[in-house]
C-alpha atoms as a PDB file:
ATOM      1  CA  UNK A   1     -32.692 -23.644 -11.494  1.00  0.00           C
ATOM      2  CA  UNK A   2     -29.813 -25.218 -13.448  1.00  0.00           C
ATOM      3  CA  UNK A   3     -29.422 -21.861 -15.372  1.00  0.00           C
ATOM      4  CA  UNK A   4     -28.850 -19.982 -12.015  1.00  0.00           C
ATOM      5  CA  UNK A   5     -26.626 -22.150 -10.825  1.00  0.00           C
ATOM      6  CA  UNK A   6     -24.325 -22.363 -13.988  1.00  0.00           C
ATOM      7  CA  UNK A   7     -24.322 -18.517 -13.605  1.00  0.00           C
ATOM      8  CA  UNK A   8     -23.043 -18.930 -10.381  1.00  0.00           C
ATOM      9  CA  UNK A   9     -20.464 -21.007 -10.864  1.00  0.00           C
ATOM     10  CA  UNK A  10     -19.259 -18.828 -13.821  1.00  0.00           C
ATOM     11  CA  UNK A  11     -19.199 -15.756 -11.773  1.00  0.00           C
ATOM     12  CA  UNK A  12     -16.886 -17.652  -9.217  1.00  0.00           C
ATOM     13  CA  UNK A  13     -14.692 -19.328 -11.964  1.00  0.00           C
ATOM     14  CA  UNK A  14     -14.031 -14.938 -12.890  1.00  0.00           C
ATOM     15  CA  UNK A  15     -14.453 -13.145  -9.321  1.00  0.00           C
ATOM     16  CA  UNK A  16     -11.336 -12.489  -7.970  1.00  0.00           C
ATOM     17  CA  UNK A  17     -10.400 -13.332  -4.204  1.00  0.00           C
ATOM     18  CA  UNK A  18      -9.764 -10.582  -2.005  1.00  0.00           C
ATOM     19  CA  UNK A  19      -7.266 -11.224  -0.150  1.00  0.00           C
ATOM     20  CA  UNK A  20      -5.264  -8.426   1.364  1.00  0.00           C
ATOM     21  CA  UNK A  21      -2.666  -7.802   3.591  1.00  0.00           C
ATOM     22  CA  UNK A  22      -0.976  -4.946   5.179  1.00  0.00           C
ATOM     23  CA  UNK A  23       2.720  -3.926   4.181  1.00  0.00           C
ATOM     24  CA  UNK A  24       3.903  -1.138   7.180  1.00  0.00           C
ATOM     25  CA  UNK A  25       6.700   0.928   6.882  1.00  0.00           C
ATOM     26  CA  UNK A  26       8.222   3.493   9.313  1.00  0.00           C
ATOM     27  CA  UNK A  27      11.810   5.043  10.339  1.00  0.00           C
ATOM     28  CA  UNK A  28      13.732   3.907  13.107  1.00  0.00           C
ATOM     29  CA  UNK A  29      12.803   6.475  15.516  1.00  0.00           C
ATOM     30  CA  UNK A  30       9.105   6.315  14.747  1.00  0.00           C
ATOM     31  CA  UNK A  31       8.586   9.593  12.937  1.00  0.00           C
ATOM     32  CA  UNK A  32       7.380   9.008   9.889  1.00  0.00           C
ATOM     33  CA  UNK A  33       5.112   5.980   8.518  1.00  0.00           C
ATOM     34  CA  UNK A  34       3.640   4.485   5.623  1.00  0.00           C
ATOM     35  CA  UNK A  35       1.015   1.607   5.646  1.00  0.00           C
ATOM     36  CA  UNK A  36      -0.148  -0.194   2.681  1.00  0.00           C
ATOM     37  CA  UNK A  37      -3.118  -2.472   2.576  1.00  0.00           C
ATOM     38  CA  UNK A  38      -2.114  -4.277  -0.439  1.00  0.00           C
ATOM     39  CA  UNK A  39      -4.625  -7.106  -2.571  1.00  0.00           C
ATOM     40  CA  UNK A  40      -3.402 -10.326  -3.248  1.00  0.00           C
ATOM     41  CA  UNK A  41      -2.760 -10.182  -6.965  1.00  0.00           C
ATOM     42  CA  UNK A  42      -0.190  -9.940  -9.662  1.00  0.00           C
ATOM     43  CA  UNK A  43       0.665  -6.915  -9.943  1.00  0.00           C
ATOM     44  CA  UNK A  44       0.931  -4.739  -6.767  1.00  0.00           C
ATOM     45  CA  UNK A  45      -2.492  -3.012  -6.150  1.00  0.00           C
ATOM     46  CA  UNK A  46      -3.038  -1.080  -3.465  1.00  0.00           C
ATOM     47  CA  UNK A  47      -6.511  -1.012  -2.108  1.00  0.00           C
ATOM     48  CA  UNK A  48      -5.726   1.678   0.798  1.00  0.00           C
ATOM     49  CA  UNK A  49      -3.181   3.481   2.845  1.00  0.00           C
ATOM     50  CA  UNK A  50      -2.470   5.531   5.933  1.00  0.00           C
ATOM     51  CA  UNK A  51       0.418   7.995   6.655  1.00  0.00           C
ATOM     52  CA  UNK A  52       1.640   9.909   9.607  1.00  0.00           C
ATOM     53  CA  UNK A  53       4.417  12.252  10.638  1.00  0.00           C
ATOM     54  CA  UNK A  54       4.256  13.833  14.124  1.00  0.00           C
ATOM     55  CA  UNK A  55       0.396  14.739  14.959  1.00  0.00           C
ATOM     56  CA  UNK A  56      -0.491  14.541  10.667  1.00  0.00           C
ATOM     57  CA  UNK A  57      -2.178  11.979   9.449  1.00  0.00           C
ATOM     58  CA  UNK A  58      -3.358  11.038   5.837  1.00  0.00           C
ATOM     59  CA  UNK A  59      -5.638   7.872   4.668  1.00  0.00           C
ATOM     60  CA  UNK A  60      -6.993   6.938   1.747  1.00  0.00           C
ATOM     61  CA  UNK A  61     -10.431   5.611   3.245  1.00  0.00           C
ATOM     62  CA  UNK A  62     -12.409   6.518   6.532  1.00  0.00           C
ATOM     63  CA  UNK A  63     -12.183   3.211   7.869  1.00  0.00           C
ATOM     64  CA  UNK A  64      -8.034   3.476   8.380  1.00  0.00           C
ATOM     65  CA  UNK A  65      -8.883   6.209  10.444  1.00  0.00           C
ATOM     66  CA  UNK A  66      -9.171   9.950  11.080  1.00  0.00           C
ATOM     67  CA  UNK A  67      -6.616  11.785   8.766  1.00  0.00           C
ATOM     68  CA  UNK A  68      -6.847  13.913   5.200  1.00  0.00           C
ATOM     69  CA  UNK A  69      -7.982  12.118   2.751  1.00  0.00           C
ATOM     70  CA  UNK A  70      -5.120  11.164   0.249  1.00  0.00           C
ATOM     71  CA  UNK A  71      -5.541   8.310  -3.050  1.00  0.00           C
ATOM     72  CA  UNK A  72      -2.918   6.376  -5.191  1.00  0.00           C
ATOM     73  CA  UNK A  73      -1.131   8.181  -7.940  1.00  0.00           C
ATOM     74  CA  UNK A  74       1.076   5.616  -8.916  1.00  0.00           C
ATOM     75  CA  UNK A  75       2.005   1.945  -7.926  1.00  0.00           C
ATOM     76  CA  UNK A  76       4.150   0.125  -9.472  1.00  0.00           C
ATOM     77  CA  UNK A  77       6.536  -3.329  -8.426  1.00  0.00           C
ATOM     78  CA  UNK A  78       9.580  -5.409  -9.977  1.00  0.00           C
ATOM     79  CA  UNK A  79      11.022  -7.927  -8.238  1.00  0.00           C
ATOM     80  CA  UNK A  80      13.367  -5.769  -6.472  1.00  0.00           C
ATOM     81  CA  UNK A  81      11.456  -2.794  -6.369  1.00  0.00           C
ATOM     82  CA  UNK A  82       8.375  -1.449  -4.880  1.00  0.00           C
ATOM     83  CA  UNK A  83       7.159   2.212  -5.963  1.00  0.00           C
ATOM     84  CA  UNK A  84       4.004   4.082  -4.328  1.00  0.00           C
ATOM     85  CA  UNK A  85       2.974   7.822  -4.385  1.00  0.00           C
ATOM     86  CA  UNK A  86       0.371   9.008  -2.456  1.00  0.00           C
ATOM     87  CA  UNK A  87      -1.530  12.043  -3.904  1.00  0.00           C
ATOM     88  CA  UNK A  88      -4.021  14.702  -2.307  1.00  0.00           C
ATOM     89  CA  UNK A  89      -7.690  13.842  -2.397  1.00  0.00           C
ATOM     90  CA  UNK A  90      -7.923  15.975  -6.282  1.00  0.00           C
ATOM     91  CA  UNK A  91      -4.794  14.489  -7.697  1.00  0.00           C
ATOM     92  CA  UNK A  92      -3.215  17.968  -7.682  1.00  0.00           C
ATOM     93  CA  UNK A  93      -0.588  17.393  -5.513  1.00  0.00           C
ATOM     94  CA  UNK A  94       1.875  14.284  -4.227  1.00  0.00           C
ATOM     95  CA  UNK A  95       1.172  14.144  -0.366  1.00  0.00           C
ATOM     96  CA  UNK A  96       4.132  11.079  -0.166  1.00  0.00           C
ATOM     97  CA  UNK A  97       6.323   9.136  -1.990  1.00  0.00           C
ATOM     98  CA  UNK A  98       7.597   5.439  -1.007  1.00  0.00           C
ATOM     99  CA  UNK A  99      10.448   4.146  -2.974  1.00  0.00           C
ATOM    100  CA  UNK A 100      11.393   0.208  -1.354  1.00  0.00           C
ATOM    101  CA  UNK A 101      14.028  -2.092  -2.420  1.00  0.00           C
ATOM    102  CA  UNK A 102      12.803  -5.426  -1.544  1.00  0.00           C
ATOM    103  CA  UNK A 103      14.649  -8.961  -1.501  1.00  0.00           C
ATOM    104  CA  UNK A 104      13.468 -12.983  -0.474  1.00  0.00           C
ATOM    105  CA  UNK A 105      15.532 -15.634   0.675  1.00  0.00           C
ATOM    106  CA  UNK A 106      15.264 -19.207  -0.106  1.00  0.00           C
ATOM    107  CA  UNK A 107      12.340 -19.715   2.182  1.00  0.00           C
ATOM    108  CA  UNK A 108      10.581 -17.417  -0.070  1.00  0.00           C
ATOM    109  CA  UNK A 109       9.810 -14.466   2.865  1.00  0.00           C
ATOM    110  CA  UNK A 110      10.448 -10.675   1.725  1.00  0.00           C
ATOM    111  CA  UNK A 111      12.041  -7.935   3.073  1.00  0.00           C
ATOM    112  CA  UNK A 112      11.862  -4.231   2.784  1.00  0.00           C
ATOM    113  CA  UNK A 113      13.711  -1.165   3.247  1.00  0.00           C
ATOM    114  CA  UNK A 114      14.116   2.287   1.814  1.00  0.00           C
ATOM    115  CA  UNK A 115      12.856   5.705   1.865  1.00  0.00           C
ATOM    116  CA  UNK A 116       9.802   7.778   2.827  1.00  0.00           C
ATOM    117  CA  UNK A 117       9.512  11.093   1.537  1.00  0.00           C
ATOM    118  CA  UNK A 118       6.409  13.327   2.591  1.00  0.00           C
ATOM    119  CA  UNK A 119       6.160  16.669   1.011  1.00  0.00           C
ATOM    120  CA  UNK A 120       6.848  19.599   3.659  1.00  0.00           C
ATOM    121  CA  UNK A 121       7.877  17.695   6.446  1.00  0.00           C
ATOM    122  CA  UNK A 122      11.543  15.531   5.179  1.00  0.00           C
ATOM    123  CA  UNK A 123      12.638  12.264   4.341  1.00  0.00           C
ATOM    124  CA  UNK A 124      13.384   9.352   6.004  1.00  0.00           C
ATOM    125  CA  UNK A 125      14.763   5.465   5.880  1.00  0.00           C
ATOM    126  CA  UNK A 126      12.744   3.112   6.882  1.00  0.00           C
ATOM    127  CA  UNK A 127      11.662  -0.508   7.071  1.00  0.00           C
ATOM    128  CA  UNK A 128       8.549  -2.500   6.259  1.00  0.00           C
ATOM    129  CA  UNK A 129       7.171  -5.156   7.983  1.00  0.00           C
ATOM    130  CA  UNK A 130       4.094  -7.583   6.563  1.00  0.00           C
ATOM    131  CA  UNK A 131       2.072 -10.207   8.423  1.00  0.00           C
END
């Protein structure tokens, strides 16, 4: 009984939490978005997404919603940049790319803005908002 509870307490000592939040982005006009549901860790991981212009839709996992199914091809943050591609469901081709600048003021809360660029349908600026 001891044993088993040792174990337990070493498996929560080296389980990471999961805490997640979502980081959306979208144009001015509504066009375009980008939604990232990103976990709480240090280094940007992004555990799914969803993207839409006009009546298409992508997401990375069912549960996002209806849409083609699209995955992560690379992620990658500084502290004044964040970097996401979204690739087709065989990593053969790049369905989207997000390219953000961010910045924080004193109170420590972030802001986004830059560009979302989805392959055959344009470009566009856009802001991100977080919870």
């Amino acid at each position: 009984m001891h044993f088993a509870a040792s174990i337990a307490a070493l498996l929560a000592l080296v389980s990471p939490v999961a805490a997640t939040e979502w980081l959306s982005c979208s144009d001015a006009q509504g066009a375009a978005s980008m939604d990232l549901l990103l976990g709480a860790m240090d280094v940007v991981a992004v555990a799914g997404m969803t993207i839409s212009t006009g009546d298409k839709v992508w997401a990375s996992h069912v549960e996002y919603g209806p849409g083609e199914p699209v995955t992560v091809g690379q992620a990658f943050e500084t502290p004044e940049l964040l970097v996401v591609d979204a690739m087709d469901d065989a990593m053969a081709s790049k369905v989207a790319e997000l390219r953000l600048f961010k910045t924080s003021d004193d109170a420590g809360l972030t802001s986004y803005g830059g560009t979302l660029r989805i392959a055959g349908h344009g470009a566009w600026a856009v802001s991100c908002s977080a919870p």
